[in-house]
Protein backbone atom coordinates (compact mmCIF):
# COMPACT_ATOMS: atom_id res chain seq x y z
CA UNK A 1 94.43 -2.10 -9.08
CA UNK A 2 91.12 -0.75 -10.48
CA UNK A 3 88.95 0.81 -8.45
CA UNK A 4 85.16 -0.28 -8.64
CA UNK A 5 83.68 3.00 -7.15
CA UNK A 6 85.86 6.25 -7.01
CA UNK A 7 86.78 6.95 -3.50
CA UNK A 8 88.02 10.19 -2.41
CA UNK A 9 88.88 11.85 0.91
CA UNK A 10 86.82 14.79 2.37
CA UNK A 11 88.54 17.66 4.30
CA UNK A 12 88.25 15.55 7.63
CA UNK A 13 91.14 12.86 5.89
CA UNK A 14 87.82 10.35 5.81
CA UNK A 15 87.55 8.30 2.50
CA UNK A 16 83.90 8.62 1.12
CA UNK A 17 82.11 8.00 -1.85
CA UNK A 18 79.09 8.70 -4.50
CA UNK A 19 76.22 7.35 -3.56
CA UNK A 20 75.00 7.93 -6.72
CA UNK A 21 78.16 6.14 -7.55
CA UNK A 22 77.36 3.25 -5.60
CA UNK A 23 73.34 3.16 -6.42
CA UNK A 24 74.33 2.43 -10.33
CA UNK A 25 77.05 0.26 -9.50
CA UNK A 26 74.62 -2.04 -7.33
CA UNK A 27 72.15 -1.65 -10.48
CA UNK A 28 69.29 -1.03 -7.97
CA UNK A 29 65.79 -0.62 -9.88
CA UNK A 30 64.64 1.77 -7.56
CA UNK A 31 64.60 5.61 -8.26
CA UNK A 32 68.17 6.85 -6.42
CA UNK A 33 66.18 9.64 -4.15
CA UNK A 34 63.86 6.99 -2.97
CA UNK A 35 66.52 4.21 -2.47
CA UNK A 36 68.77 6.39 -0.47
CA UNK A 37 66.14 8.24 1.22
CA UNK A 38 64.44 4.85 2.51
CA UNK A 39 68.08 3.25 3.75
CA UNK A 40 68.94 6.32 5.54
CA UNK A 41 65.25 5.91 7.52
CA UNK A 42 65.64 2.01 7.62
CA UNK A 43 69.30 1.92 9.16
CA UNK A 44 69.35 5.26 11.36
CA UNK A 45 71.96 6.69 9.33
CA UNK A 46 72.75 10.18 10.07
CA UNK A 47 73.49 13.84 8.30
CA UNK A 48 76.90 15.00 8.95
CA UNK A 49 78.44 11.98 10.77
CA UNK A 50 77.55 8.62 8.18
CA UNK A 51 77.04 11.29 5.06
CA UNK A 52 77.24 15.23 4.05
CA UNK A 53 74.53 16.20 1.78
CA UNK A 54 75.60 18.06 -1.35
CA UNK A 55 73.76 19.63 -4.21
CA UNK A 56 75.40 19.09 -8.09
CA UNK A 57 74.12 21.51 -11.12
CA UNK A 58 73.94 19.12 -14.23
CA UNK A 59 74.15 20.17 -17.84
CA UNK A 60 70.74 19.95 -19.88
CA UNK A 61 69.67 19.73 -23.08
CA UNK A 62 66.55 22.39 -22.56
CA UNK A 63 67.90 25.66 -23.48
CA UNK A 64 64.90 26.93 -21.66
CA UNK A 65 66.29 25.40 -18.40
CA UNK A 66 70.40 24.34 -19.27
CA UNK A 67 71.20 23.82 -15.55
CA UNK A 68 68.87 21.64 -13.10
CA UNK A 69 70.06 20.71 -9.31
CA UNK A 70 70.90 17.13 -8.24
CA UNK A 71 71.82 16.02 -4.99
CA UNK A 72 74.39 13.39 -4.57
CA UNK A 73 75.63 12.25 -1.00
CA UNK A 74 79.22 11.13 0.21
CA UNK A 75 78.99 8.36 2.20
CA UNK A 76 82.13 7.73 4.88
CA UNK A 77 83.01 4.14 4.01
CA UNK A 78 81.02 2.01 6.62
CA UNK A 79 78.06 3.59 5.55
CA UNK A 80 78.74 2.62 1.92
CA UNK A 81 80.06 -1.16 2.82
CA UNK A 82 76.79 -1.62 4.68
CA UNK A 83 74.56 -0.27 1.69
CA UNK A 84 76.63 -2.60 -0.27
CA UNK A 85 75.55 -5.66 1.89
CA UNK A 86 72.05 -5.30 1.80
């Protein structure tokens, strides 16, 4: 079977994935810091119980700057079905 998003499991044995992940996979026009930013407000979703917060370093092409931050979060799988719905 062929997984549509990658799901993994978190040190708590909870499945979660990318939002990221799931914000291209939706094809949502919306910039992904404003799309999840807004849901989290809009459905009372909260830090540390629906999602963990977690910062990425991405390859660039500026030698100037190679590395910039992203942040990502892992959503436990309720979270992600309900983003999914909407």
């Amino acid at each position: 079977m062929n997984e549509m998003i990658k799901i993994e499991i978190n040190e708590n044995n909870e499945q979660v994935v990318s939002a990221r992940e799931l914000h291209e996979f939706l094809g949502v026009g919306t910039r992904y810091n404003d799309w999840i930013n807004k849901r989290v407000k809009e459905y009372g979703f909260v830090e540390n119980i629906d999602f963990v917060l977690v910062t990425q370093k991405k390859v660039t092409n500026n030698p100037k700057n190679p590395y910039t931050e992203i942040q990502d979060h892992l959503l436990k799988i309720n979270m992600a079905k309900e983003l999914a719905m909407i």
